[in-house]
Protein backbone atom coordinates (compact mmCIF):
# COMPACT_ATOMS: atom_id res chain seq x y z
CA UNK A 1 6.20 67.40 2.77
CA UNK A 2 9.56 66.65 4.46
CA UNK A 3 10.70 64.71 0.74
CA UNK A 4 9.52 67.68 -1.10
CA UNK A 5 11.28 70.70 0.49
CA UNK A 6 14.39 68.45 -0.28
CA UNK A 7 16.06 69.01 -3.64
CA UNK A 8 16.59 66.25 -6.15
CA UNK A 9 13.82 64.08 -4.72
CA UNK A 10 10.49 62.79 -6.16
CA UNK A 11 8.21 62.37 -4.05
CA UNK A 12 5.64 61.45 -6.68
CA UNK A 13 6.18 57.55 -7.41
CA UNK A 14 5.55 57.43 -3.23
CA UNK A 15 2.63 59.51 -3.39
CA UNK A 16 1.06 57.62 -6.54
CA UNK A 17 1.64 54.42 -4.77
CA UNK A 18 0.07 55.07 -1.78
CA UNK A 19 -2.90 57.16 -3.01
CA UNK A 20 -3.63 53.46 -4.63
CA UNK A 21 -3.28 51.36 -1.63
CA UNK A 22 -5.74 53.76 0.15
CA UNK A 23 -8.43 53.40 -2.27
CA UNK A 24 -8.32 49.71 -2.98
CA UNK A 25 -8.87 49.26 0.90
CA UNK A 26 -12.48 50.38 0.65
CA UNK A 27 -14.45 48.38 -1.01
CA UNK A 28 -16.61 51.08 -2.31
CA UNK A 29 -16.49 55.04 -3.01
CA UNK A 30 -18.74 57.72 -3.19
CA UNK A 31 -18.83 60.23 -6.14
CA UNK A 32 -16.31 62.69 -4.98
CA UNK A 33 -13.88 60.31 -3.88
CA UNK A 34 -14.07 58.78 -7.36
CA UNK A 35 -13.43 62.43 -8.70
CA UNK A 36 -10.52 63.07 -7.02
CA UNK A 37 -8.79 59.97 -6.81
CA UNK A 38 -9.48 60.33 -10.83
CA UNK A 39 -7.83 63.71 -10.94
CA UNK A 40 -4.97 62.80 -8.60
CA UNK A 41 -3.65 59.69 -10.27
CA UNK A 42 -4.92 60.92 -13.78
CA UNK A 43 -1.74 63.49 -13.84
CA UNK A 44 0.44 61.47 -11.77
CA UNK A 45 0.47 58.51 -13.87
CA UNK A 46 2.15 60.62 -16.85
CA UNK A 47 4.82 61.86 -14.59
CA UNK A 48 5.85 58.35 -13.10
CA UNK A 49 8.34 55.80 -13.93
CA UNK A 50 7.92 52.56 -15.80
CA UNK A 51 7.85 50.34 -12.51
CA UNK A 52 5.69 52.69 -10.75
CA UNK A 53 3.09 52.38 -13.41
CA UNK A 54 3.26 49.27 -13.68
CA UNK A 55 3.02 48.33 -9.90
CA UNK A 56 -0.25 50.80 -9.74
CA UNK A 57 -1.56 48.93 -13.15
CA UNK A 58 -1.34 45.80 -11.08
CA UNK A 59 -3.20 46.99 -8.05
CA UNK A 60 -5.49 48.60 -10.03
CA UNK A 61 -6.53 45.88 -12.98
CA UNK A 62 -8.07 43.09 -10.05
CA UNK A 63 -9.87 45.98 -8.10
CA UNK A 64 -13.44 45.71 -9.05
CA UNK A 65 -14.44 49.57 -8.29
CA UNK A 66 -11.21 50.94 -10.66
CA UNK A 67 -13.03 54.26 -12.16
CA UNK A 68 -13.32 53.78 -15.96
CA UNK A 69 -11.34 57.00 -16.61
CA UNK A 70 -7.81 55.15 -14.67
CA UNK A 71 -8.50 51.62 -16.70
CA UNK A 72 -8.48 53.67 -19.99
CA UNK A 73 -5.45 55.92 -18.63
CA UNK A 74 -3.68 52.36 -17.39
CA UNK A 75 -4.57 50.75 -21.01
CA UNK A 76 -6.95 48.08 -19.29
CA UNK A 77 -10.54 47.02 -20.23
CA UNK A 78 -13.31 47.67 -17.96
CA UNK A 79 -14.46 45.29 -16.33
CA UNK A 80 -18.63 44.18 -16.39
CA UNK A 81 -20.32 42.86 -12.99
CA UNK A 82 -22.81 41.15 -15.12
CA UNK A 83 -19.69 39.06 -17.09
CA UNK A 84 -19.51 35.39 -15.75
CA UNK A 85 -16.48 33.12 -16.64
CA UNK A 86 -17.19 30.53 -18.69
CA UNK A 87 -17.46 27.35 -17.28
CA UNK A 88 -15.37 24.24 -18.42
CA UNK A 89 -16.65 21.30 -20.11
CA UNK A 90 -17.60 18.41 -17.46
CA UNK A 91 -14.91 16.20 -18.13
CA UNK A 92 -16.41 12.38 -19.20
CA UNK A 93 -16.29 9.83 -17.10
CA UNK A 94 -13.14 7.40 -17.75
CA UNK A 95 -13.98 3.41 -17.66
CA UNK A 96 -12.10 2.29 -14.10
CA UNK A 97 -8.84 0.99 -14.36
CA UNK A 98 -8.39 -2.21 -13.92
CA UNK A 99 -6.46 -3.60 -10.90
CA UNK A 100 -2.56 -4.94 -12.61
CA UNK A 101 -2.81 -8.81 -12.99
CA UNK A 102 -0.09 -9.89 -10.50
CA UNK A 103 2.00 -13.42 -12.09
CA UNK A 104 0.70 -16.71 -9.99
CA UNK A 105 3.14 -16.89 -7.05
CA UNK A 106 6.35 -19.06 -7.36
CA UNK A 107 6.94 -22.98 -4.99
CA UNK A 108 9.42 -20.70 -3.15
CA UNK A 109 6.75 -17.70 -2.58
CA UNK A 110 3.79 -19.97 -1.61
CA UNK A 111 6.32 -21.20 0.91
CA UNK A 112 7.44 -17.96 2.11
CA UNK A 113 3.55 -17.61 2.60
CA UNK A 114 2.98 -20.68 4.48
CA UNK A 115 3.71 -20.87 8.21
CA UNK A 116 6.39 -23.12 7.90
CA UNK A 117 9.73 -22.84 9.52
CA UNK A 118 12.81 -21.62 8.35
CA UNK A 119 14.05 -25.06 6.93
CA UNK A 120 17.57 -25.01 5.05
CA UNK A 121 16.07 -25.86 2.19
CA UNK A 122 13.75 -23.26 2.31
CA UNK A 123 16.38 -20.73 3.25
CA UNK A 124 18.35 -22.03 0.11
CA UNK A 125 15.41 -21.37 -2.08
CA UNK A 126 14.65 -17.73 -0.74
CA UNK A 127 18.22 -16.50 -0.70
CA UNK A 128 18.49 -18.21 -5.42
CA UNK A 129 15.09 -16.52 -5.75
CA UNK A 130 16.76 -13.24 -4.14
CA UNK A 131 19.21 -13.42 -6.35
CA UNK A 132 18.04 -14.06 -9.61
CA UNK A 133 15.34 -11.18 -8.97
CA UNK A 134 15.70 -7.95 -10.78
CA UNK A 135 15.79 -4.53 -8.67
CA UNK A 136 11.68 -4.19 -8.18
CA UNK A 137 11.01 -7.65 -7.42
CA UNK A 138 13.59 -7.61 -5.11
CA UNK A 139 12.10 -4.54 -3.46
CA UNK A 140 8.33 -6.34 -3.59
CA UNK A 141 10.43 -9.56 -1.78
CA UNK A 142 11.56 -7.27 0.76
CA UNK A 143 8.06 -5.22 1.53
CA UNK A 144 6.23 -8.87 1.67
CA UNK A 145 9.15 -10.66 3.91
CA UNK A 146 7.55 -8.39 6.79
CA UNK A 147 4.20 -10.11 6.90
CA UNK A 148 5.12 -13.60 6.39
CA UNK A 149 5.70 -16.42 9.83
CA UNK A 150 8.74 -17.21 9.03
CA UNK A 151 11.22 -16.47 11.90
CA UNK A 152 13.56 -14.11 11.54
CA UNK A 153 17.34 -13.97 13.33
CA UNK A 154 17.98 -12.23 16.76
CA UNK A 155 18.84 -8.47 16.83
CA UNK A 156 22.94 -7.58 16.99
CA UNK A 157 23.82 -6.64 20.50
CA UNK A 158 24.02 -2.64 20.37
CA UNK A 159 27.45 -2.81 21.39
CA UNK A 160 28.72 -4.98 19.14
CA UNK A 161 26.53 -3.12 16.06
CA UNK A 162 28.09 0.17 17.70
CA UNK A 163 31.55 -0.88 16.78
CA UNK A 164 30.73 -2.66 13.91
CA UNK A 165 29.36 0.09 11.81
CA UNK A 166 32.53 2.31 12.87
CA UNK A 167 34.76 -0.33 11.54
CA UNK A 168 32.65 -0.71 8.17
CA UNK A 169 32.06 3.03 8.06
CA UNK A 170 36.05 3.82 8.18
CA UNK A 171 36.62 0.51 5.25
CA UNK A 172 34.47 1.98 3.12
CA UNK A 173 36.03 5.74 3.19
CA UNK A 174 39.11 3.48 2.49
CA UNK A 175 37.73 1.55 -0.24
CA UNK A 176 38.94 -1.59 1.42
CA UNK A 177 35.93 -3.89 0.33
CA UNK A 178 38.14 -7.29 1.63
CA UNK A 179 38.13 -6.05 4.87
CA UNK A 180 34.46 -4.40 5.02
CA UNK A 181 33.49 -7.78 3.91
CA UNK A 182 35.53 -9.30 6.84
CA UNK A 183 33.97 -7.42 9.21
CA UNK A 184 30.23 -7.94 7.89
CA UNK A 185 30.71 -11.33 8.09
CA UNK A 186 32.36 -11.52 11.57
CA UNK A 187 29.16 -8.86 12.74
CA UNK A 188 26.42 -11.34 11.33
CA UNK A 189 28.09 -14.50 11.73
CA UNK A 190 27.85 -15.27 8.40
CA UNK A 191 30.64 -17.28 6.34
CA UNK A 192 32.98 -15.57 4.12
CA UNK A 193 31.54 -16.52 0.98
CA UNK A 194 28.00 -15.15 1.68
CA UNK A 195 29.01 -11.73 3.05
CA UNK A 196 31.58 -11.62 -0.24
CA UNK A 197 28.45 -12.43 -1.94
CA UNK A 198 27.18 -10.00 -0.01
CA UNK A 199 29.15 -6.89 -0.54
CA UNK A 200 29.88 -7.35 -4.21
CA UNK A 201 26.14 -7.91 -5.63
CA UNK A 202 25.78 -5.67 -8.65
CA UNK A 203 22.15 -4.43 -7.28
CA UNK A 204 22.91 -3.57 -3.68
CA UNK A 205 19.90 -4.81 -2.47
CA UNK A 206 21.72 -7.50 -0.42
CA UNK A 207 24.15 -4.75 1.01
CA UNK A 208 20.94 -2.37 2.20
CA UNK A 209 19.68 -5.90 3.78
CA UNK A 210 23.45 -6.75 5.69
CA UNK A 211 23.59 -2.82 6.98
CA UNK A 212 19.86 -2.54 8.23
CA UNK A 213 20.35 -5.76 9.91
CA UNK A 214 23.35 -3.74 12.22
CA UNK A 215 20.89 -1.07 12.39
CA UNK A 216 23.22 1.33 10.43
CA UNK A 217 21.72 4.89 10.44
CA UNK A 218 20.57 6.03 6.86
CA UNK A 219 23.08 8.80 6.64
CA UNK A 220 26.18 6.33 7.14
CA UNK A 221 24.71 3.74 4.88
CA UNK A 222 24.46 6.77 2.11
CA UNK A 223 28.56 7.29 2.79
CA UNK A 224 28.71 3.56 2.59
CA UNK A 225 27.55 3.94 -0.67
CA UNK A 226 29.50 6.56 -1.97
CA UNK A 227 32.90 5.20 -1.00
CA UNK A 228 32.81 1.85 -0.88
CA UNK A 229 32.80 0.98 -4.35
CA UNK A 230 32.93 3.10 -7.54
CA UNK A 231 29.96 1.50 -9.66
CA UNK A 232 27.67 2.54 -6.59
CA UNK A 233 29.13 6.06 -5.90
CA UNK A 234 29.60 7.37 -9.74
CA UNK A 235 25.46 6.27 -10.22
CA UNK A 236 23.30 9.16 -8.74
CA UNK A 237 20.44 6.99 -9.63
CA UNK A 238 21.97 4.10 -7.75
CA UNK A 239 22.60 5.77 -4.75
CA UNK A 240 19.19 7.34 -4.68
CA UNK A 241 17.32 4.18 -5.53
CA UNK A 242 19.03 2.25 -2.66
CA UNK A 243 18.98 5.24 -0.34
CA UNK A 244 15.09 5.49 -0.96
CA UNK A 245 14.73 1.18 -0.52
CA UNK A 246 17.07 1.44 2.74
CA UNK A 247 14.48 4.05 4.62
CA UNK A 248 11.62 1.93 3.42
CA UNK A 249 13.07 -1.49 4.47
CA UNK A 250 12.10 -2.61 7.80
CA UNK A 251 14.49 -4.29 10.47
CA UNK A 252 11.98 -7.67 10.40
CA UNK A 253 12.85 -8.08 6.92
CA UNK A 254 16.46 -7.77 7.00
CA UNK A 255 16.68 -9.93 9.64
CA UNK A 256 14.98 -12.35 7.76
CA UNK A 257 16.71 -12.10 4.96
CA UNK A 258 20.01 -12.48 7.20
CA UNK A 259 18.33 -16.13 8.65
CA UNK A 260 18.06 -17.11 4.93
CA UNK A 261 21.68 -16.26 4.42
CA UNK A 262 22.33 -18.26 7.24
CA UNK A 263 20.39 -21.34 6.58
CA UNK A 264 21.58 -21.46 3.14
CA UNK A 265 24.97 -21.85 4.24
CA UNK A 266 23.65 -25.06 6.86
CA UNK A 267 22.27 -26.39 3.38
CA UNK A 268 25.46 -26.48 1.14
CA UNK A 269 27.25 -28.06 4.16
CA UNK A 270 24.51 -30.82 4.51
CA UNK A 271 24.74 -31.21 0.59
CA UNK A 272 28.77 -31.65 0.71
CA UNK A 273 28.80 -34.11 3.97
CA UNK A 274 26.58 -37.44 4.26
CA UNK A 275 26.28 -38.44 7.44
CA UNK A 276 27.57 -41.67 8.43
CA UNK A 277 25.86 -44.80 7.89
CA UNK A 278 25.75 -48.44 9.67
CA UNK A 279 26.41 -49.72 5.87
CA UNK A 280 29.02 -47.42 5.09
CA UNK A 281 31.40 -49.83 5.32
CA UNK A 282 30.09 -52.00 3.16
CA UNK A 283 29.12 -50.24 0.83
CA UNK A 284 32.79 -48.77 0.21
CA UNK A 285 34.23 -52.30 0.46
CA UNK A 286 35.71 -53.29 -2.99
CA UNK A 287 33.69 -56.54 -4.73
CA UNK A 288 35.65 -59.64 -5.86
CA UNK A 289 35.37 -62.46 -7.77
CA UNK A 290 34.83 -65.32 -5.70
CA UNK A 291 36.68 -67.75 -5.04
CA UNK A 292 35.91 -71.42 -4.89
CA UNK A 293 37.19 -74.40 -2.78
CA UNK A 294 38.99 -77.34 -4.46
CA UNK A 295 36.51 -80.40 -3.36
CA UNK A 296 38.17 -83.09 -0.91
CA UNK A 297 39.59 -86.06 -2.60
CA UNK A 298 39.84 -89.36 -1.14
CA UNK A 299 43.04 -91.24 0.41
CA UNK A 300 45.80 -92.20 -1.93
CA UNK A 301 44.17 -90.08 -5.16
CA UNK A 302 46.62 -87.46 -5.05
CA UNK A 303 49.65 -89.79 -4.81
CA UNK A 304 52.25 -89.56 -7.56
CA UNK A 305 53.87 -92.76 -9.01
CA UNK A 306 57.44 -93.56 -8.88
CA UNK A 307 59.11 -94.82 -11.99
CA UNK A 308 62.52 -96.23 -11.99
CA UNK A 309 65.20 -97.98 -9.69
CA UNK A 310 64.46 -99.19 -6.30
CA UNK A 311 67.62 -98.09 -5.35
C-alpha cells in the first residue's frame, strides 16, 4: 500500500509475483481459493510486463493444481493426472568387451620382472628400451617400474635437493640449458653425457624422471617446463601431458630410473676398458720369423786356403 500511494510506481508485477508464490506453496486449494486466485491473476496477467509473465508462466506450467482458466490465459496445456510418460525402450544387452591383448613382454621386461639385481647390463638395457619407447609406453614403463625388485638409488639429501632445485629453477627462467644440465648432473651424480641426454630428450619423459628424483614440487617442474626450452613451453599439449605424467609418477620409480642411468654409465666404461690380464703381455708382443742356428762344424772346415808366395 506504501508502493501504491507513490506516483510513478507499479506495484502490480510485485503483487502478481507473489500472489503466485503463495499459491504454489500449498499443495492443494479449496474452491474459493481457486476462484479468486483465478480472478486476481486473470486481470493482472494482461497488465504485466513480458518478464513478469513469463516468470509467473514458469512457476505456474510445473505446478500440478494450476486452475485450467490461468493455463489457457498463460497459453499452456492442461495437464492430466491420469497421463504417464512413456517409458524408454530397454536398451539390449551389448556382448562384453573383450579385455585389450597386451604384446608378449620384451628379454629386457621379463628382466625388469624378475628379482634380479640391478646388473650394468641390465641397467644398459632398461635405460635403450626407455629410449626407443614412444610417449605411452614410456608412461606404462614408468607405472610398472614401481612394483618390480629391482633396487632403486638412495633419496637426495633435502638440503642438497633444496638448493638444487633453486639453482635449476633460476637456469631455466634463464634458458641456460648447459648449465641446468650441469647442475642435474652434479645433483644426481650422474655423468655429463647422461644428464645432457637427459635434459634435451624430445619427449620429456626423462626430464619428469631427473626432477621427481630431487623431489621438485609440481608447480616448479610446470615453470621448468615453460622456460627451459621453447619446443616444451610453445606445446600446451606438451606441457599438460608431462604435467599430468609428473603428478602420477611416483618417487620409487624415478629413482629407479636414476639407478639405470647410473649403471648404464658403469657399463660403457666396462665396455671401453679390459681389465688387465696375466697374458697381456704376450699377447701384444709382436711375432717373428724365427730364426735358426748355423750347425757346429768340425776343426779345420772353416779354414781358408792360401795361394801364392811364402814370402
Amino acid at each position: 500500500m506504501s508502493l501504491s500511494r507513490r506516483e510513478g510506481v507499479d506495484i502490480r508485477p510485485t503483487l502478481l509475483r507473489v500472489l503466485t508464490d503463495l499459491y504454489v506453496q500449498a499443495d492443494a486449494h479449496s474452491a474459493d481459493e481457486a476462484r479468486q486466485f483465478v480472478e486476481l491473476s486473470s486481470r493482472l496477467i494482461d497488465e504485466v510486463d513480458d518478464a513478469t509473465r513469463a516468470a509467473v508462466r514458469a512457476r505456474l506450467a510445473v505446478y500440478p493444481a494450476t486452475p485450467a482458466a490461468v493455463l489457457r490465459k498463460l497459453g499452456l496445456k492442461a495437464q492430466n493426472p491420469d497421463q504417464r510418460l512413456p517409458l524408454a525402450r530397454e536398451i539390449d544387452a551389448s556382448p562384453p568387451v573383450p579385455p585389450p591383448v597386451k604384446p608378449p613382454p620384451s628379454e629386457a621386461q621379463l628382466r625388469m620382472q624378475s628379482n634380479l639385481s640391478m646388473q650394468p647390463k641390465d641397467a644398459a638395457e632398461i635405460n635403450d628400451m626407455f629410449r626407443r619407447a614412444s610417449a605411452r609406453e614410456r608412461a606404462l614403463i614408468l607405472h610398472d617400474l614401481k612394483d618390480t625388485p629391482l633396487r632403486a638409488s638412495a633419496r637426495i639429501p633435502t638440503a642438497r635437493a633444496a638448493r638444487a632445485i633453486e639453482t635449476l629453477e633460476m637456469a631455466a627462467f634463464a634458458a641456460d640449458v648447459e648449465n641446468f644440465a650441469l647442475e642435474l648432473g652434479e645433483a644426481l651424480i650422474l655423468p655429463s653425457r647422461i644428464a645432457t641426454e637427459v635434459v634435451n630428450d624430445p619427449g620429456g619423459e626423462p626430464l619428469a624422471c631427473a626432477m621427481k628424483a630431487v623431489d621438485m614440487p609440481s608447480p616448479v617442474f610446470q615453470r621448468v617446463l615453460l622456460f627451459l626450452k621453447p619446443e616444451f613451453g610453445h606445446s600446451v599439449a606438451t606441457v599438460y601431458r608431462l604435467s599430468r605424467l609428473y603428478d602420477r609418477l611416483s618417487e620409487r620409480s624415478a629413482l629407479i630410473m636414476l639407478a639405470a642411468w647410473r649403471g648404464s654409465t658403469m657399463a660403457v666404461t666396462r665396455a671401453k676398458y679390459r681389465a688387465t690380464l696375466y697374458d697381456d703381455e704376450r699377447h701384444r708382443a709382436r711375432t717373428t720369423p724365427a730364426q735358426t742356428r748355423p750347425a757346429a762344424q768340425p776343426p779345420g772346415t772353416g779354414v781358408v786356403p792360401r795361394e801364392g808366395s811364402q814370402g
